[in-house]
C-alpha atoms as a PDB file:
ATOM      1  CA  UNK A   1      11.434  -1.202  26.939  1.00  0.00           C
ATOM      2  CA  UNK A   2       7.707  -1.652  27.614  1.00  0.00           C
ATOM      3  CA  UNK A   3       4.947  -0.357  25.007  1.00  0.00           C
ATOM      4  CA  UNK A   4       4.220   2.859  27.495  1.00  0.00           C
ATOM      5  CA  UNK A   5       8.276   4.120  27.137  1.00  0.00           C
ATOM      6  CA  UNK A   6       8.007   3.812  23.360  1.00  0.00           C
ATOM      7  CA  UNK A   7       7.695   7.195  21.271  1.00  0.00           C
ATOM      8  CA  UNK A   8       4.876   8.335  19.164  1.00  0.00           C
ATOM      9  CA  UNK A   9       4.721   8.640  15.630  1.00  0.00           C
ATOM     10  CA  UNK A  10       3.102  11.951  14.269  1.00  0.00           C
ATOM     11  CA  UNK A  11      -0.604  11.491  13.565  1.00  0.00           C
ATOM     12  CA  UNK A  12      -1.404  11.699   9.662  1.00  0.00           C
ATOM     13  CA  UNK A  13      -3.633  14.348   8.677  1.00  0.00           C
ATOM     14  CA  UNK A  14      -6.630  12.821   6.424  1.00  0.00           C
ATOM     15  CA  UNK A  15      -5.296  14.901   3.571  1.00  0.00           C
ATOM     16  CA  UNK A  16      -1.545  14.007   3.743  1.00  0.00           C
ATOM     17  CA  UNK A  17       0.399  12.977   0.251  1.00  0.00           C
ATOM     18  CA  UNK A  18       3.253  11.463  -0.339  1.00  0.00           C
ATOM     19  CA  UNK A  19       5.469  14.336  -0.010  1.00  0.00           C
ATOM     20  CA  UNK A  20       5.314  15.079   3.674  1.00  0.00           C
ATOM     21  CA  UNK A  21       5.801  11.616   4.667  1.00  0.00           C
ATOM     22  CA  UNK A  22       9.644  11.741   4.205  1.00  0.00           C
ATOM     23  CA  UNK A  23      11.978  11.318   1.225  1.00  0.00           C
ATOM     24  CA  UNK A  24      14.482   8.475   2.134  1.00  0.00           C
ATOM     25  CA  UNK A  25      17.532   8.093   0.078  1.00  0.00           C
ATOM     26  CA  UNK A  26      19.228   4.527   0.490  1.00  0.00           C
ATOM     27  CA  UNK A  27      22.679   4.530  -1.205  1.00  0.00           C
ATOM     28  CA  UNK A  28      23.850   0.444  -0.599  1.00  0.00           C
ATOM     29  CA  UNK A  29      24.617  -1.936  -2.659  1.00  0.00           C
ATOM     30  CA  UNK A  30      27.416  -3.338  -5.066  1.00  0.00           C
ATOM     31  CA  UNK A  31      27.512  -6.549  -7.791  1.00  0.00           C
ATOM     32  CA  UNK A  32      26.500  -9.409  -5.704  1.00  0.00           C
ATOM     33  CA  UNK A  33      24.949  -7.618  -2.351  1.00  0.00           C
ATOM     34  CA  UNK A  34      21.835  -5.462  -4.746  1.00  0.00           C
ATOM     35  CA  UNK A  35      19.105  -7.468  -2.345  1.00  0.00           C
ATOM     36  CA  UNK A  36      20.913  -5.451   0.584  1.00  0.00           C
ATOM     37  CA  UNK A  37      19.815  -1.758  -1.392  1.00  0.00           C
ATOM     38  CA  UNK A  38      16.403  -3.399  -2.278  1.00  0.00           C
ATOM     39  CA  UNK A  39      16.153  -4.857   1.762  1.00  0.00           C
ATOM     40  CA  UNK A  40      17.024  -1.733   2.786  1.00  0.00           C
ATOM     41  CA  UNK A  41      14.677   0.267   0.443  1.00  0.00           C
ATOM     42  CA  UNK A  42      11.402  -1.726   1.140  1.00  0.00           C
ATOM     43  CA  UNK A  43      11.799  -1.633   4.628  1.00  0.00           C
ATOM     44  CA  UNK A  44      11.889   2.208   4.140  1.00  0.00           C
ATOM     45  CA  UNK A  45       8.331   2.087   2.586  1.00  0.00           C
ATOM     46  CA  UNK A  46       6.829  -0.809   4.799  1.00  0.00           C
ATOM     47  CA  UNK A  47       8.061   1.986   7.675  1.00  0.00           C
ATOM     48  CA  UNK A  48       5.700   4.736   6.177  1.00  0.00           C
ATOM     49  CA  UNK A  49       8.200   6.869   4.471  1.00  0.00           C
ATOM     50  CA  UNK A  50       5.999   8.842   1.757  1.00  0.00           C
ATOM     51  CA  UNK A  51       8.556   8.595  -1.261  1.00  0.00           C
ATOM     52  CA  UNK A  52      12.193   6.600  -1.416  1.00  0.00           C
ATOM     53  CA  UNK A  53      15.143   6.185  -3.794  1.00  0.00           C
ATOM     54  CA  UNK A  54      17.687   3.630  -4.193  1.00  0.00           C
ATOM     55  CA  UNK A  55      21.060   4.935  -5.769  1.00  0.00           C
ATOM     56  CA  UNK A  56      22.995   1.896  -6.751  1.00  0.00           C
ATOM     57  CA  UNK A  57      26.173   1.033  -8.420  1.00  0.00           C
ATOM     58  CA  UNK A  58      25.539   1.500 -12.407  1.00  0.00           C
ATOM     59  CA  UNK A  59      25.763  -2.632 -13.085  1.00  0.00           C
ATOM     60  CA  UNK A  60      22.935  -3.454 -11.110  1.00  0.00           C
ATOM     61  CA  UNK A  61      20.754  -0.860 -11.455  1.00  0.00           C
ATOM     62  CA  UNK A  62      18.494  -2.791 -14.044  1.00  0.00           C
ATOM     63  CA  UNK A  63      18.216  -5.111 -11.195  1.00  0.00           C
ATOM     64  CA  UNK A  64      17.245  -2.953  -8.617  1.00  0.00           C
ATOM     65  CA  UNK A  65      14.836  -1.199 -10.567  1.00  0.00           C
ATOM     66  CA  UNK A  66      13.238  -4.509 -11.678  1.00  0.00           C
ATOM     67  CA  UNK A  67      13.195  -5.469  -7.740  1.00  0.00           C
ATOM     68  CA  UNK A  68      11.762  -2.098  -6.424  1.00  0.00           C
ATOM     69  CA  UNK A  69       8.617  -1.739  -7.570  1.00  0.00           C
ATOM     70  CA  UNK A  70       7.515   0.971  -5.215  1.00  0.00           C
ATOM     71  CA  UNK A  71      10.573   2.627  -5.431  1.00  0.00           C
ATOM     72  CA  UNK A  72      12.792   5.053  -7.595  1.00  0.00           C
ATOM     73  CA  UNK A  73      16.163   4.028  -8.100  1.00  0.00           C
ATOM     74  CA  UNK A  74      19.728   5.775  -9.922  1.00  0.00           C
ATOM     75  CA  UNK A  75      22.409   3.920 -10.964  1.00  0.00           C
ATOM     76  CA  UNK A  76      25.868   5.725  -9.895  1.00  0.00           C
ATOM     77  CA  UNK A  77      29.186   5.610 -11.523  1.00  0.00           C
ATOM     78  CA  UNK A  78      31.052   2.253 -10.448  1.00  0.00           C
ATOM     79  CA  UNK A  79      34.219   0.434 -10.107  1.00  0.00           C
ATOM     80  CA  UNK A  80      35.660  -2.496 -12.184  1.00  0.00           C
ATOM     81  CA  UNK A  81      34.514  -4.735  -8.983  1.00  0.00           C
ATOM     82  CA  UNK A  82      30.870  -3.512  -9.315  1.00  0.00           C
ATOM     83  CA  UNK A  83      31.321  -1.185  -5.952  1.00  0.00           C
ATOM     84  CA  UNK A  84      30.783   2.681  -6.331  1.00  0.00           C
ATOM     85  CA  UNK A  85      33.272   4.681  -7.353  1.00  0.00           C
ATOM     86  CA  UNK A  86      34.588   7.970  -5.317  1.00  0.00           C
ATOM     87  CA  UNK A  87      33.644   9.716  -8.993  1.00  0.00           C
ATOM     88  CA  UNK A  88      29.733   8.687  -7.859  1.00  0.00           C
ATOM     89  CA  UNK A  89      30.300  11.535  -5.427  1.00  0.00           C
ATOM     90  CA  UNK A  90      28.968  14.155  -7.698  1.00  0.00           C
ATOM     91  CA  UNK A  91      25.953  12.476  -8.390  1.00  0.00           C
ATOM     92  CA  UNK A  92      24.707  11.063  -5.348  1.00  0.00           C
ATOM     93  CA  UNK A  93      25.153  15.210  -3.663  1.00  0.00           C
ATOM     94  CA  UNK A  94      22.585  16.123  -6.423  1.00  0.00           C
ATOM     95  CA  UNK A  95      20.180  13.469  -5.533  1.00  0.00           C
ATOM     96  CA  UNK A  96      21.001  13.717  -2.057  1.00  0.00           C
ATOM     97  CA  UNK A  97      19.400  17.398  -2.103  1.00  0.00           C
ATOM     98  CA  UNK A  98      15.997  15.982  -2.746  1.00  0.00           C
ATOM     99  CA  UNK A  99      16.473  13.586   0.419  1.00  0.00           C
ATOM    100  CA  UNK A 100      15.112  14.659   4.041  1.00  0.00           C
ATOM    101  CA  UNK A 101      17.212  11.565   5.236  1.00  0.00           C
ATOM    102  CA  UNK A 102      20.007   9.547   3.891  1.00  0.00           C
ATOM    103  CA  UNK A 103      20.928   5.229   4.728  1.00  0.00           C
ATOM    104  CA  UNK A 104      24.496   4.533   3.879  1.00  0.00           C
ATOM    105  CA  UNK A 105      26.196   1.431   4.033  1.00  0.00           C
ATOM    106  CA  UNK A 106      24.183  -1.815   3.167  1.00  0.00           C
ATOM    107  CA  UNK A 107      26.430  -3.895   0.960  1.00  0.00           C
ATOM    108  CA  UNK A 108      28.553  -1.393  -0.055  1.00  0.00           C
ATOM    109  CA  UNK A 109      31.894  -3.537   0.107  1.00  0.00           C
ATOM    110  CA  UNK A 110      34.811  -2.277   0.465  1.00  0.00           C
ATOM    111  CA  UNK A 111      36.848  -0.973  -2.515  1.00  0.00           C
ATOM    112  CA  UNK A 112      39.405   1.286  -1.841  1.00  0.00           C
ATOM    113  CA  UNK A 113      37.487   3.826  -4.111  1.00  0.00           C
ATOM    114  CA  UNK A 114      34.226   3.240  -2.334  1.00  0.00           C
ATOM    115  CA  UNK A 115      35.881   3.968   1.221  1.00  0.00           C
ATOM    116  CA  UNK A 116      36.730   7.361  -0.333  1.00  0.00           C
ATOM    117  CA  UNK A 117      33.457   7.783  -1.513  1.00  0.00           C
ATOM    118  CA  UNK A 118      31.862   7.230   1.783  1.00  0.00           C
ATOM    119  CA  UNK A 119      34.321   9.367   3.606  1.00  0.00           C
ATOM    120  CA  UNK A 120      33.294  12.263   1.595  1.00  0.00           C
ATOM    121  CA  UNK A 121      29.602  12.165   1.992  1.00  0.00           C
ATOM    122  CA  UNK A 122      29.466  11.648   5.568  1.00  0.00           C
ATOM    123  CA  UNK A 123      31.528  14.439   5.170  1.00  0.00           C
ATOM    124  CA  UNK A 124      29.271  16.341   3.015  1.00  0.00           C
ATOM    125  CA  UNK A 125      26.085  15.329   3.388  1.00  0.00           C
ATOM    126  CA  UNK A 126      23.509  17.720   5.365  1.00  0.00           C
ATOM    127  CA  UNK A 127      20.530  15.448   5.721  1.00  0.00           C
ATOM    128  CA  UNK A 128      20.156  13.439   8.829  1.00  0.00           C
ATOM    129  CA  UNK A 129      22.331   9.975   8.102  1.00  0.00           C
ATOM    130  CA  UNK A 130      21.929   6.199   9.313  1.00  0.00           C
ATOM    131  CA  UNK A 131      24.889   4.341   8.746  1.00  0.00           C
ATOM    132  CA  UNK A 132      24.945   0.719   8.593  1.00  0.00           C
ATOM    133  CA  UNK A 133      26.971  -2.227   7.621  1.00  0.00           C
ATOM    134  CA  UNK A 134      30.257  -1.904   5.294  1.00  0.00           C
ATOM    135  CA  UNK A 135      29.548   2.452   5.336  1.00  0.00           C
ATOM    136  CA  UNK A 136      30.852   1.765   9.234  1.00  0.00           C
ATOM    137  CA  UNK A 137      33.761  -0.499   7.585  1.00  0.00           C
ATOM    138  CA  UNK A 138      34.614   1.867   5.613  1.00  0.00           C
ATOM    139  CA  UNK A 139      35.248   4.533   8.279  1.00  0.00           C
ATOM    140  CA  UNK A 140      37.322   2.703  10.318  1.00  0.00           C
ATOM    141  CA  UNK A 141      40.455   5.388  10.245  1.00  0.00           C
ATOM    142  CA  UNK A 142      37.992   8.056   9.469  1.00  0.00           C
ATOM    143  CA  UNK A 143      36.046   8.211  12.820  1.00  0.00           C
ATOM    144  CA  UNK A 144      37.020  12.272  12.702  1.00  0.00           C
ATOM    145  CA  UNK A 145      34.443  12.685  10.415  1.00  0.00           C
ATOM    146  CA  UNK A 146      31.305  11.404  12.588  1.00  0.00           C
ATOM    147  CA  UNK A 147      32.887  13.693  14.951  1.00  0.00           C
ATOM    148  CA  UNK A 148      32.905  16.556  13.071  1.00  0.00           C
ATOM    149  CA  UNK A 149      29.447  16.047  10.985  1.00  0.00           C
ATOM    150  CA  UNK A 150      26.664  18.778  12.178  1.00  0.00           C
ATOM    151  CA  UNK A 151      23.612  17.081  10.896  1.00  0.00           C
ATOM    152  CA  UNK A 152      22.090  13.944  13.060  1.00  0.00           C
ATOM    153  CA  UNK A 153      24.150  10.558  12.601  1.00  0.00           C
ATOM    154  CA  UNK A 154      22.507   7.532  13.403  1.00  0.00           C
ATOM    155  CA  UNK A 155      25.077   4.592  13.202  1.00  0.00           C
ATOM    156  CA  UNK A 156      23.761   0.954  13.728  1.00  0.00           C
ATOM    157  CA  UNK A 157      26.513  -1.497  14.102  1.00  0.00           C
ATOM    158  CA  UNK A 158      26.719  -5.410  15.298  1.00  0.00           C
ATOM    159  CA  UNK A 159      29.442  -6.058  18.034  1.00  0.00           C
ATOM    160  CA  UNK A 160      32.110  -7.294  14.916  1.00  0.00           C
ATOM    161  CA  UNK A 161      31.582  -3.811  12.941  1.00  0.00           C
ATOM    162  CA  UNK A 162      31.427  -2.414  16.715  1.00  0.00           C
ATOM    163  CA  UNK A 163      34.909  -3.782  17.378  1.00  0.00           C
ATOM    164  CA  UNK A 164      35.777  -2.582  14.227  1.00  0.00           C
ATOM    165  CA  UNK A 165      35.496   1.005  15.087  1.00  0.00           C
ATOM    166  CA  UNK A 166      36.789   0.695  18.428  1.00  0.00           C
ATOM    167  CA  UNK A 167      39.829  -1.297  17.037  1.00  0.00           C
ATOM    168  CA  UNK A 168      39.050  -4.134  19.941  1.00  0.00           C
ATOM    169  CA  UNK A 169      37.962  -7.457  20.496  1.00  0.00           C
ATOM    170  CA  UNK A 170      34.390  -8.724  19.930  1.00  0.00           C
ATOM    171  CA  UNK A 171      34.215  -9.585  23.541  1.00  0.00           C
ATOM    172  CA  UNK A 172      35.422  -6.532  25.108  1.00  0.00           C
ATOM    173  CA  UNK A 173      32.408  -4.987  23.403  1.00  0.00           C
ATOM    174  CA  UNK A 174      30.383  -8.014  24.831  1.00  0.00           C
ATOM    175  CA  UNK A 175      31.335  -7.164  27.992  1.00  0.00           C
ATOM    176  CA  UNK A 176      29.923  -3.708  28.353  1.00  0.00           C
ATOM    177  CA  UNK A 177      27.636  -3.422  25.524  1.00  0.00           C
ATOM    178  CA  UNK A 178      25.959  -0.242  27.229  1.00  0.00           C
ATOM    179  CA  UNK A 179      29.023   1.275  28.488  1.00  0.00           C
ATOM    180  CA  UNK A 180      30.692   0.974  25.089  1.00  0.00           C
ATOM    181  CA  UNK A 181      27.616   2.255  22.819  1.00  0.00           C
ATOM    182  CA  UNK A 182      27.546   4.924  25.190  1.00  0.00           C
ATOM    183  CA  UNK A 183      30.491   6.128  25.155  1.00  0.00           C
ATOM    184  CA  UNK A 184      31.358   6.080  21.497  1.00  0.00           C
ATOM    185  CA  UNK A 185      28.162   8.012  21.337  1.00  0.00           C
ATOM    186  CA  UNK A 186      29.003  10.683  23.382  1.00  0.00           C
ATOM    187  CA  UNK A 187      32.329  10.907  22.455  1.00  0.00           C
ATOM    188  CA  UNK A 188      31.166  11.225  18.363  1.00  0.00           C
ATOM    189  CA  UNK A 189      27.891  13.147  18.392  1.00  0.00           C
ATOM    190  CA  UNK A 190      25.915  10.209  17.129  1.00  0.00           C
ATOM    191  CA  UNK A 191      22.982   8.228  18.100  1.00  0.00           C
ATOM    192  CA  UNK A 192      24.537   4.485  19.119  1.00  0.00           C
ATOM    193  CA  UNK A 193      22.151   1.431  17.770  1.00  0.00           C
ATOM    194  CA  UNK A 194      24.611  -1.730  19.333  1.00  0.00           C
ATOM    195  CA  UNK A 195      22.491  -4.972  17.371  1.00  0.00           C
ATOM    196  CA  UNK A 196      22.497  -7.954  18.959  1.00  0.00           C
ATOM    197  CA  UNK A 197      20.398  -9.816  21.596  1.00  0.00           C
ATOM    198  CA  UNK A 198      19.130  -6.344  23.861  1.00  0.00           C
ATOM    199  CA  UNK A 199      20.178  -3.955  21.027  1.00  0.00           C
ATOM    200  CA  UNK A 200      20.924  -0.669  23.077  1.00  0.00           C
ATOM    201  CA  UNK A 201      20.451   2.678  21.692  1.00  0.00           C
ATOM    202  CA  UNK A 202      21.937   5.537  23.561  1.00  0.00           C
ATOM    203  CA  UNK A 203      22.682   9.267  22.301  1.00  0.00           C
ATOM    204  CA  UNK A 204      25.679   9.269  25.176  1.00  0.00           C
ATOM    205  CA  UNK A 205      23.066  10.308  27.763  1.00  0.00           C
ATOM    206  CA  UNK A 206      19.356   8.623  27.440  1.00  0.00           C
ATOM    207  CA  UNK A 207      19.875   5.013  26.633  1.00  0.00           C
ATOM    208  CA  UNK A 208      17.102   2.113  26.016  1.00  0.00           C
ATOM    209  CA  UNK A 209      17.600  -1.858  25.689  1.00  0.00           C
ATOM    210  CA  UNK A 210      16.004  -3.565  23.405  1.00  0.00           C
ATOM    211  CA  UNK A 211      12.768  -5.998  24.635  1.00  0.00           C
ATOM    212  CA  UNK A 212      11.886  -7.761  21.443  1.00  0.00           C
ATOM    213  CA  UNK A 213      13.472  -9.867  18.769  1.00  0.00           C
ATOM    214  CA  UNK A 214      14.282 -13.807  18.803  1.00  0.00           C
ATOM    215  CA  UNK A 215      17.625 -15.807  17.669  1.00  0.00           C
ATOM    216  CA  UNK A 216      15.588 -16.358  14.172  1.00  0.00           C
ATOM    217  CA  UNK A 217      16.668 -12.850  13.178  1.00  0.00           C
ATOM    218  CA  UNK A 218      20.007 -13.974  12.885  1.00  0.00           C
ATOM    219  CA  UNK A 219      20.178 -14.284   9.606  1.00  0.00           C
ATOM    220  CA  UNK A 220      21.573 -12.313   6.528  1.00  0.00           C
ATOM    221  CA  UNK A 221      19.632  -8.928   5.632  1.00  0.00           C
ATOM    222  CA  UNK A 222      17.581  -8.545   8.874  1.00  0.00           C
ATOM    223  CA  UNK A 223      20.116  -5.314   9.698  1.00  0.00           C
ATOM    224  CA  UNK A 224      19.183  -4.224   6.450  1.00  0.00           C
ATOM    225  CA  UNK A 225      15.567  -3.462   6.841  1.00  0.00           C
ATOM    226  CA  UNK A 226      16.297  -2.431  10.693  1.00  0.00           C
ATOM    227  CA  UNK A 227      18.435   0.490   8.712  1.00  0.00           C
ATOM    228  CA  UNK A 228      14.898   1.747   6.207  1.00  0.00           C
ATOM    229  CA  UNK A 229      13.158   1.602   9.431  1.00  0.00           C
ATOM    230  CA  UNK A 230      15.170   4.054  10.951  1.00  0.00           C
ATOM    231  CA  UNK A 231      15.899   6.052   8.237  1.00  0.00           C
ATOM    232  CA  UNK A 232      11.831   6.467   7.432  1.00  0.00           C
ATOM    233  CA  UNK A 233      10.823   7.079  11.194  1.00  0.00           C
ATOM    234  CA  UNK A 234      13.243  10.151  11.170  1.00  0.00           C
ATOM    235  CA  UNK A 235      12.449  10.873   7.469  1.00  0.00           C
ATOM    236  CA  UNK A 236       8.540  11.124   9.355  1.00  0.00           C
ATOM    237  CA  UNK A 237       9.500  13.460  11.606  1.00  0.00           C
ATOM    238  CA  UNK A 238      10.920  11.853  14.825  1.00  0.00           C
ATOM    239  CA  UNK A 239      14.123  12.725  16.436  1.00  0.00           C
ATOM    240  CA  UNK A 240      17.533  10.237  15.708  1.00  0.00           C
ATOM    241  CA  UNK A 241      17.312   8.994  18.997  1.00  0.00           C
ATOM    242  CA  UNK A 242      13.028   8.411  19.169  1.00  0.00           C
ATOM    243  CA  UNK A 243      13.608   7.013  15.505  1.00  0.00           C
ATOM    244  CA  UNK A 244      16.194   4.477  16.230  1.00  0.00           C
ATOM    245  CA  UNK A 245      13.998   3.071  19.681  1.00  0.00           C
ATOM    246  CA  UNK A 246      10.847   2.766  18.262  1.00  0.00           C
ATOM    247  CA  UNK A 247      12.909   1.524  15.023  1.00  0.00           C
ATOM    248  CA  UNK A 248      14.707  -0.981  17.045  1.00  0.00           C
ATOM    249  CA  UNK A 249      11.593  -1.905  19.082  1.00  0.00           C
ATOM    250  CA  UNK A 250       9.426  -2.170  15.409  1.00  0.00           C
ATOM    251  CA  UNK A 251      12.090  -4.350  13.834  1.00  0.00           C
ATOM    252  CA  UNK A 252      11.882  -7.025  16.421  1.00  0.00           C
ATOM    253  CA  UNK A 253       8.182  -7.176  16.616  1.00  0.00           C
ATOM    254  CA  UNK A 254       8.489  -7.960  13.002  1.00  0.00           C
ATOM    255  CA  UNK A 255      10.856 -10.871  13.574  1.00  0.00           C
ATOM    256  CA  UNK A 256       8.590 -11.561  16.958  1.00  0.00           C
ATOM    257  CA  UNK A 257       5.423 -12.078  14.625  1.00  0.00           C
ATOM    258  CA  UNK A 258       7.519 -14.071  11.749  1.00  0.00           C
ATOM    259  CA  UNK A 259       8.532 -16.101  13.745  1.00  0.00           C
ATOM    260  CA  UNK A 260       5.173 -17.261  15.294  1.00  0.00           C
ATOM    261  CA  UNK A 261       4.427 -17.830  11.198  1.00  0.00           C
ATOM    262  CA  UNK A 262       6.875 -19.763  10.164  1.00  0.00           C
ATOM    263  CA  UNK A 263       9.640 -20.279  12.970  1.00  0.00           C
ATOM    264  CA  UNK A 264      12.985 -19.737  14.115  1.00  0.00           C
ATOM    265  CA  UNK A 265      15.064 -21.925  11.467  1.00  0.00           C
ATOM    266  CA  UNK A 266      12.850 -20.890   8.637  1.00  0.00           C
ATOM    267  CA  UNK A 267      13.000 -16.993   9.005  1.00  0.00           C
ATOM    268  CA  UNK A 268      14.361 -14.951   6.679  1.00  0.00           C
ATOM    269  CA  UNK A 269      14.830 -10.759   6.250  1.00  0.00           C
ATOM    270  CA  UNK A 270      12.027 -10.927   3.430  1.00  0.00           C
ATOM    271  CA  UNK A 271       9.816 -12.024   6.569  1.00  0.00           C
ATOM    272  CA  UNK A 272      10.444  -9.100   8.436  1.00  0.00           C
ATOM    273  CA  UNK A 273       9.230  -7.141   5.591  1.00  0.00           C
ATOM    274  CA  UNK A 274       5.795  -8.818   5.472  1.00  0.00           C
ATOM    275  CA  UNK A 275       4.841  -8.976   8.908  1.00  0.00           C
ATOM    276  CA  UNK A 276       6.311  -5.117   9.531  1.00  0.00           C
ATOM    277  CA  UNK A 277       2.548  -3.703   8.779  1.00  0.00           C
ATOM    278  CA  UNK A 278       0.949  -5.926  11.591  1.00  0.00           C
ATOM    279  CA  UNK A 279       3.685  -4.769  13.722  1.00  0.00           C
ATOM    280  CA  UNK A 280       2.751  -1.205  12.927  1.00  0.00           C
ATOM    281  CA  UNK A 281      -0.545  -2.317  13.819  1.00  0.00           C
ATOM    282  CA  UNK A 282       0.094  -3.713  16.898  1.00  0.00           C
ATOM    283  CA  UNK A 283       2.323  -1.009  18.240  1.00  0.00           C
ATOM    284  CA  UNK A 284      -0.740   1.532  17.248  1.00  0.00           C
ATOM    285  CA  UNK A 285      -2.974  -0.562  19.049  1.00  0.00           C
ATOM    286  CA  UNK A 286      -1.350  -0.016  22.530  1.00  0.00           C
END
């Protein structure tokens, strides 16, 4: 997609606050994957959003607060392997009220009570939703309830979580990735972000491939921040589908600009994070 296609962010009035610049929940993590929540969170606030929350699994919630500085965080009822527990529910549906938009999934895992969990708030939940990462695991025989949700779903998966859903082969999603994101989109009422080298994003109808990005980005955490992008873009007031292009688009001018810093081997998601401003830049430029 070229820099004319790409949508517009809302101009900010000179008296804006923090409060109408989108409230981004990010419910991720578990003991062992926190950095996913905090990835996942940041990238949420490097994207603009005006106020975010991180609502963790109780055992790392000292870590996560100590990580997000910029943040607010909530630690959640959890299970003895350090996942959230389906009892969490109850909580995150309170916090979830003060949310405009809601991430799901980033290292999650995938307890039994957890999939329960995350069944019941897509579900429930009546803010728009971007689901990434072990929340798609975790619907894998529940694919009824993207169908039935009312509220935008953005869902962001790599051709294995892809697969997943589709119960196929990695290569038979390989093979069409355009024809596959599109239909599952149309067929589940969500927007479609298929990762991978030309990420497409289709809503079942419009559809977009993916221009920037390098092989550096493939490395662990990089769909993490990708998911805070989106979830912030829609949280300032674009559309799901506008939100997940210029999301998609933003995310691998990040990576684009990293790696001119400090290469292909030596790129990490943290990168992505620090060069995401002068990608703002440059995409406000054109």
């Amino acid at each position: 997609m070229g820099d004319a296609e790409l949508p517009k962010l809302p101009a900010r009035r000179r008296e804006t606050h923090k409060g109408e610049l989108g409230r981004v929940l990010v419910i991720a993590g578990s003991r062992g994957m926190v950095g996913a929540a905090c990835l996942a969170a940041e990238a949420a606030l490097r994207a603009g959003a005006g106020l975010v929350k991180a609502a963790v699994p109780e055992c790392v919630w000292d870590t996560a607060a100590t990580k997000l500085t910029c943040a607010m965080t909530a630690g959640c009822p959890d299970t003895v392997d350090g996942t959230f527990a389906e009892s969490a529910f109850e909580t995150i549906a309170e916090i979830a009220r003060w949310a405009d938009v809601v991430a799901l999934g980033p290292g999650l895992g995938r307890n039994a009570d957890t999939r329960a969990l995350v069944r019941k708030l897509v579900d429930r939940i009546e803010q728009p939703l971007v689901i990434d990462a072990d929340g798609l695991y975790c619907l894998e025989v529940s694919r009824d309830v993207l169908t039935a949700r009312r509220p935008p779903t953005v869902i962001t998966p790599h051709p294995g979580e892809m697969a997943h859903l589709l119960d196929c082969a990695i290569p038979t999603v390989e093979a069409d990735r355009e024809g596959m994101a599109r239909e599952f989109a149309a067929s589940h009422g969500v927007v479609c972000v298929l990762k991978g080298t030309g990420t497409v994003v289709t809503d079942g109808e419009k559809a977009c491939v993916n221009t920037t990005g390098n092989p550096g980005m493939a490395t662990g955490g990089t769909g993490d921040v990708l998911t805070g992008i989106i979830a912030a873009l829609i949280g300032e007031g674009l559309e799901p589908f506008d939100a997940a292009v210029l999301g998609v688009y933003l995310h691998g001018l990040a990576g684009d600009l990293a790696e001119a810093s400090v290469g292909t081997h030596g790129l990490i998601a943290t990168d992505l994070l620090a060069f995401l401003p002068k990608a703002f830049l440059q995409y406000a430029a054109n």
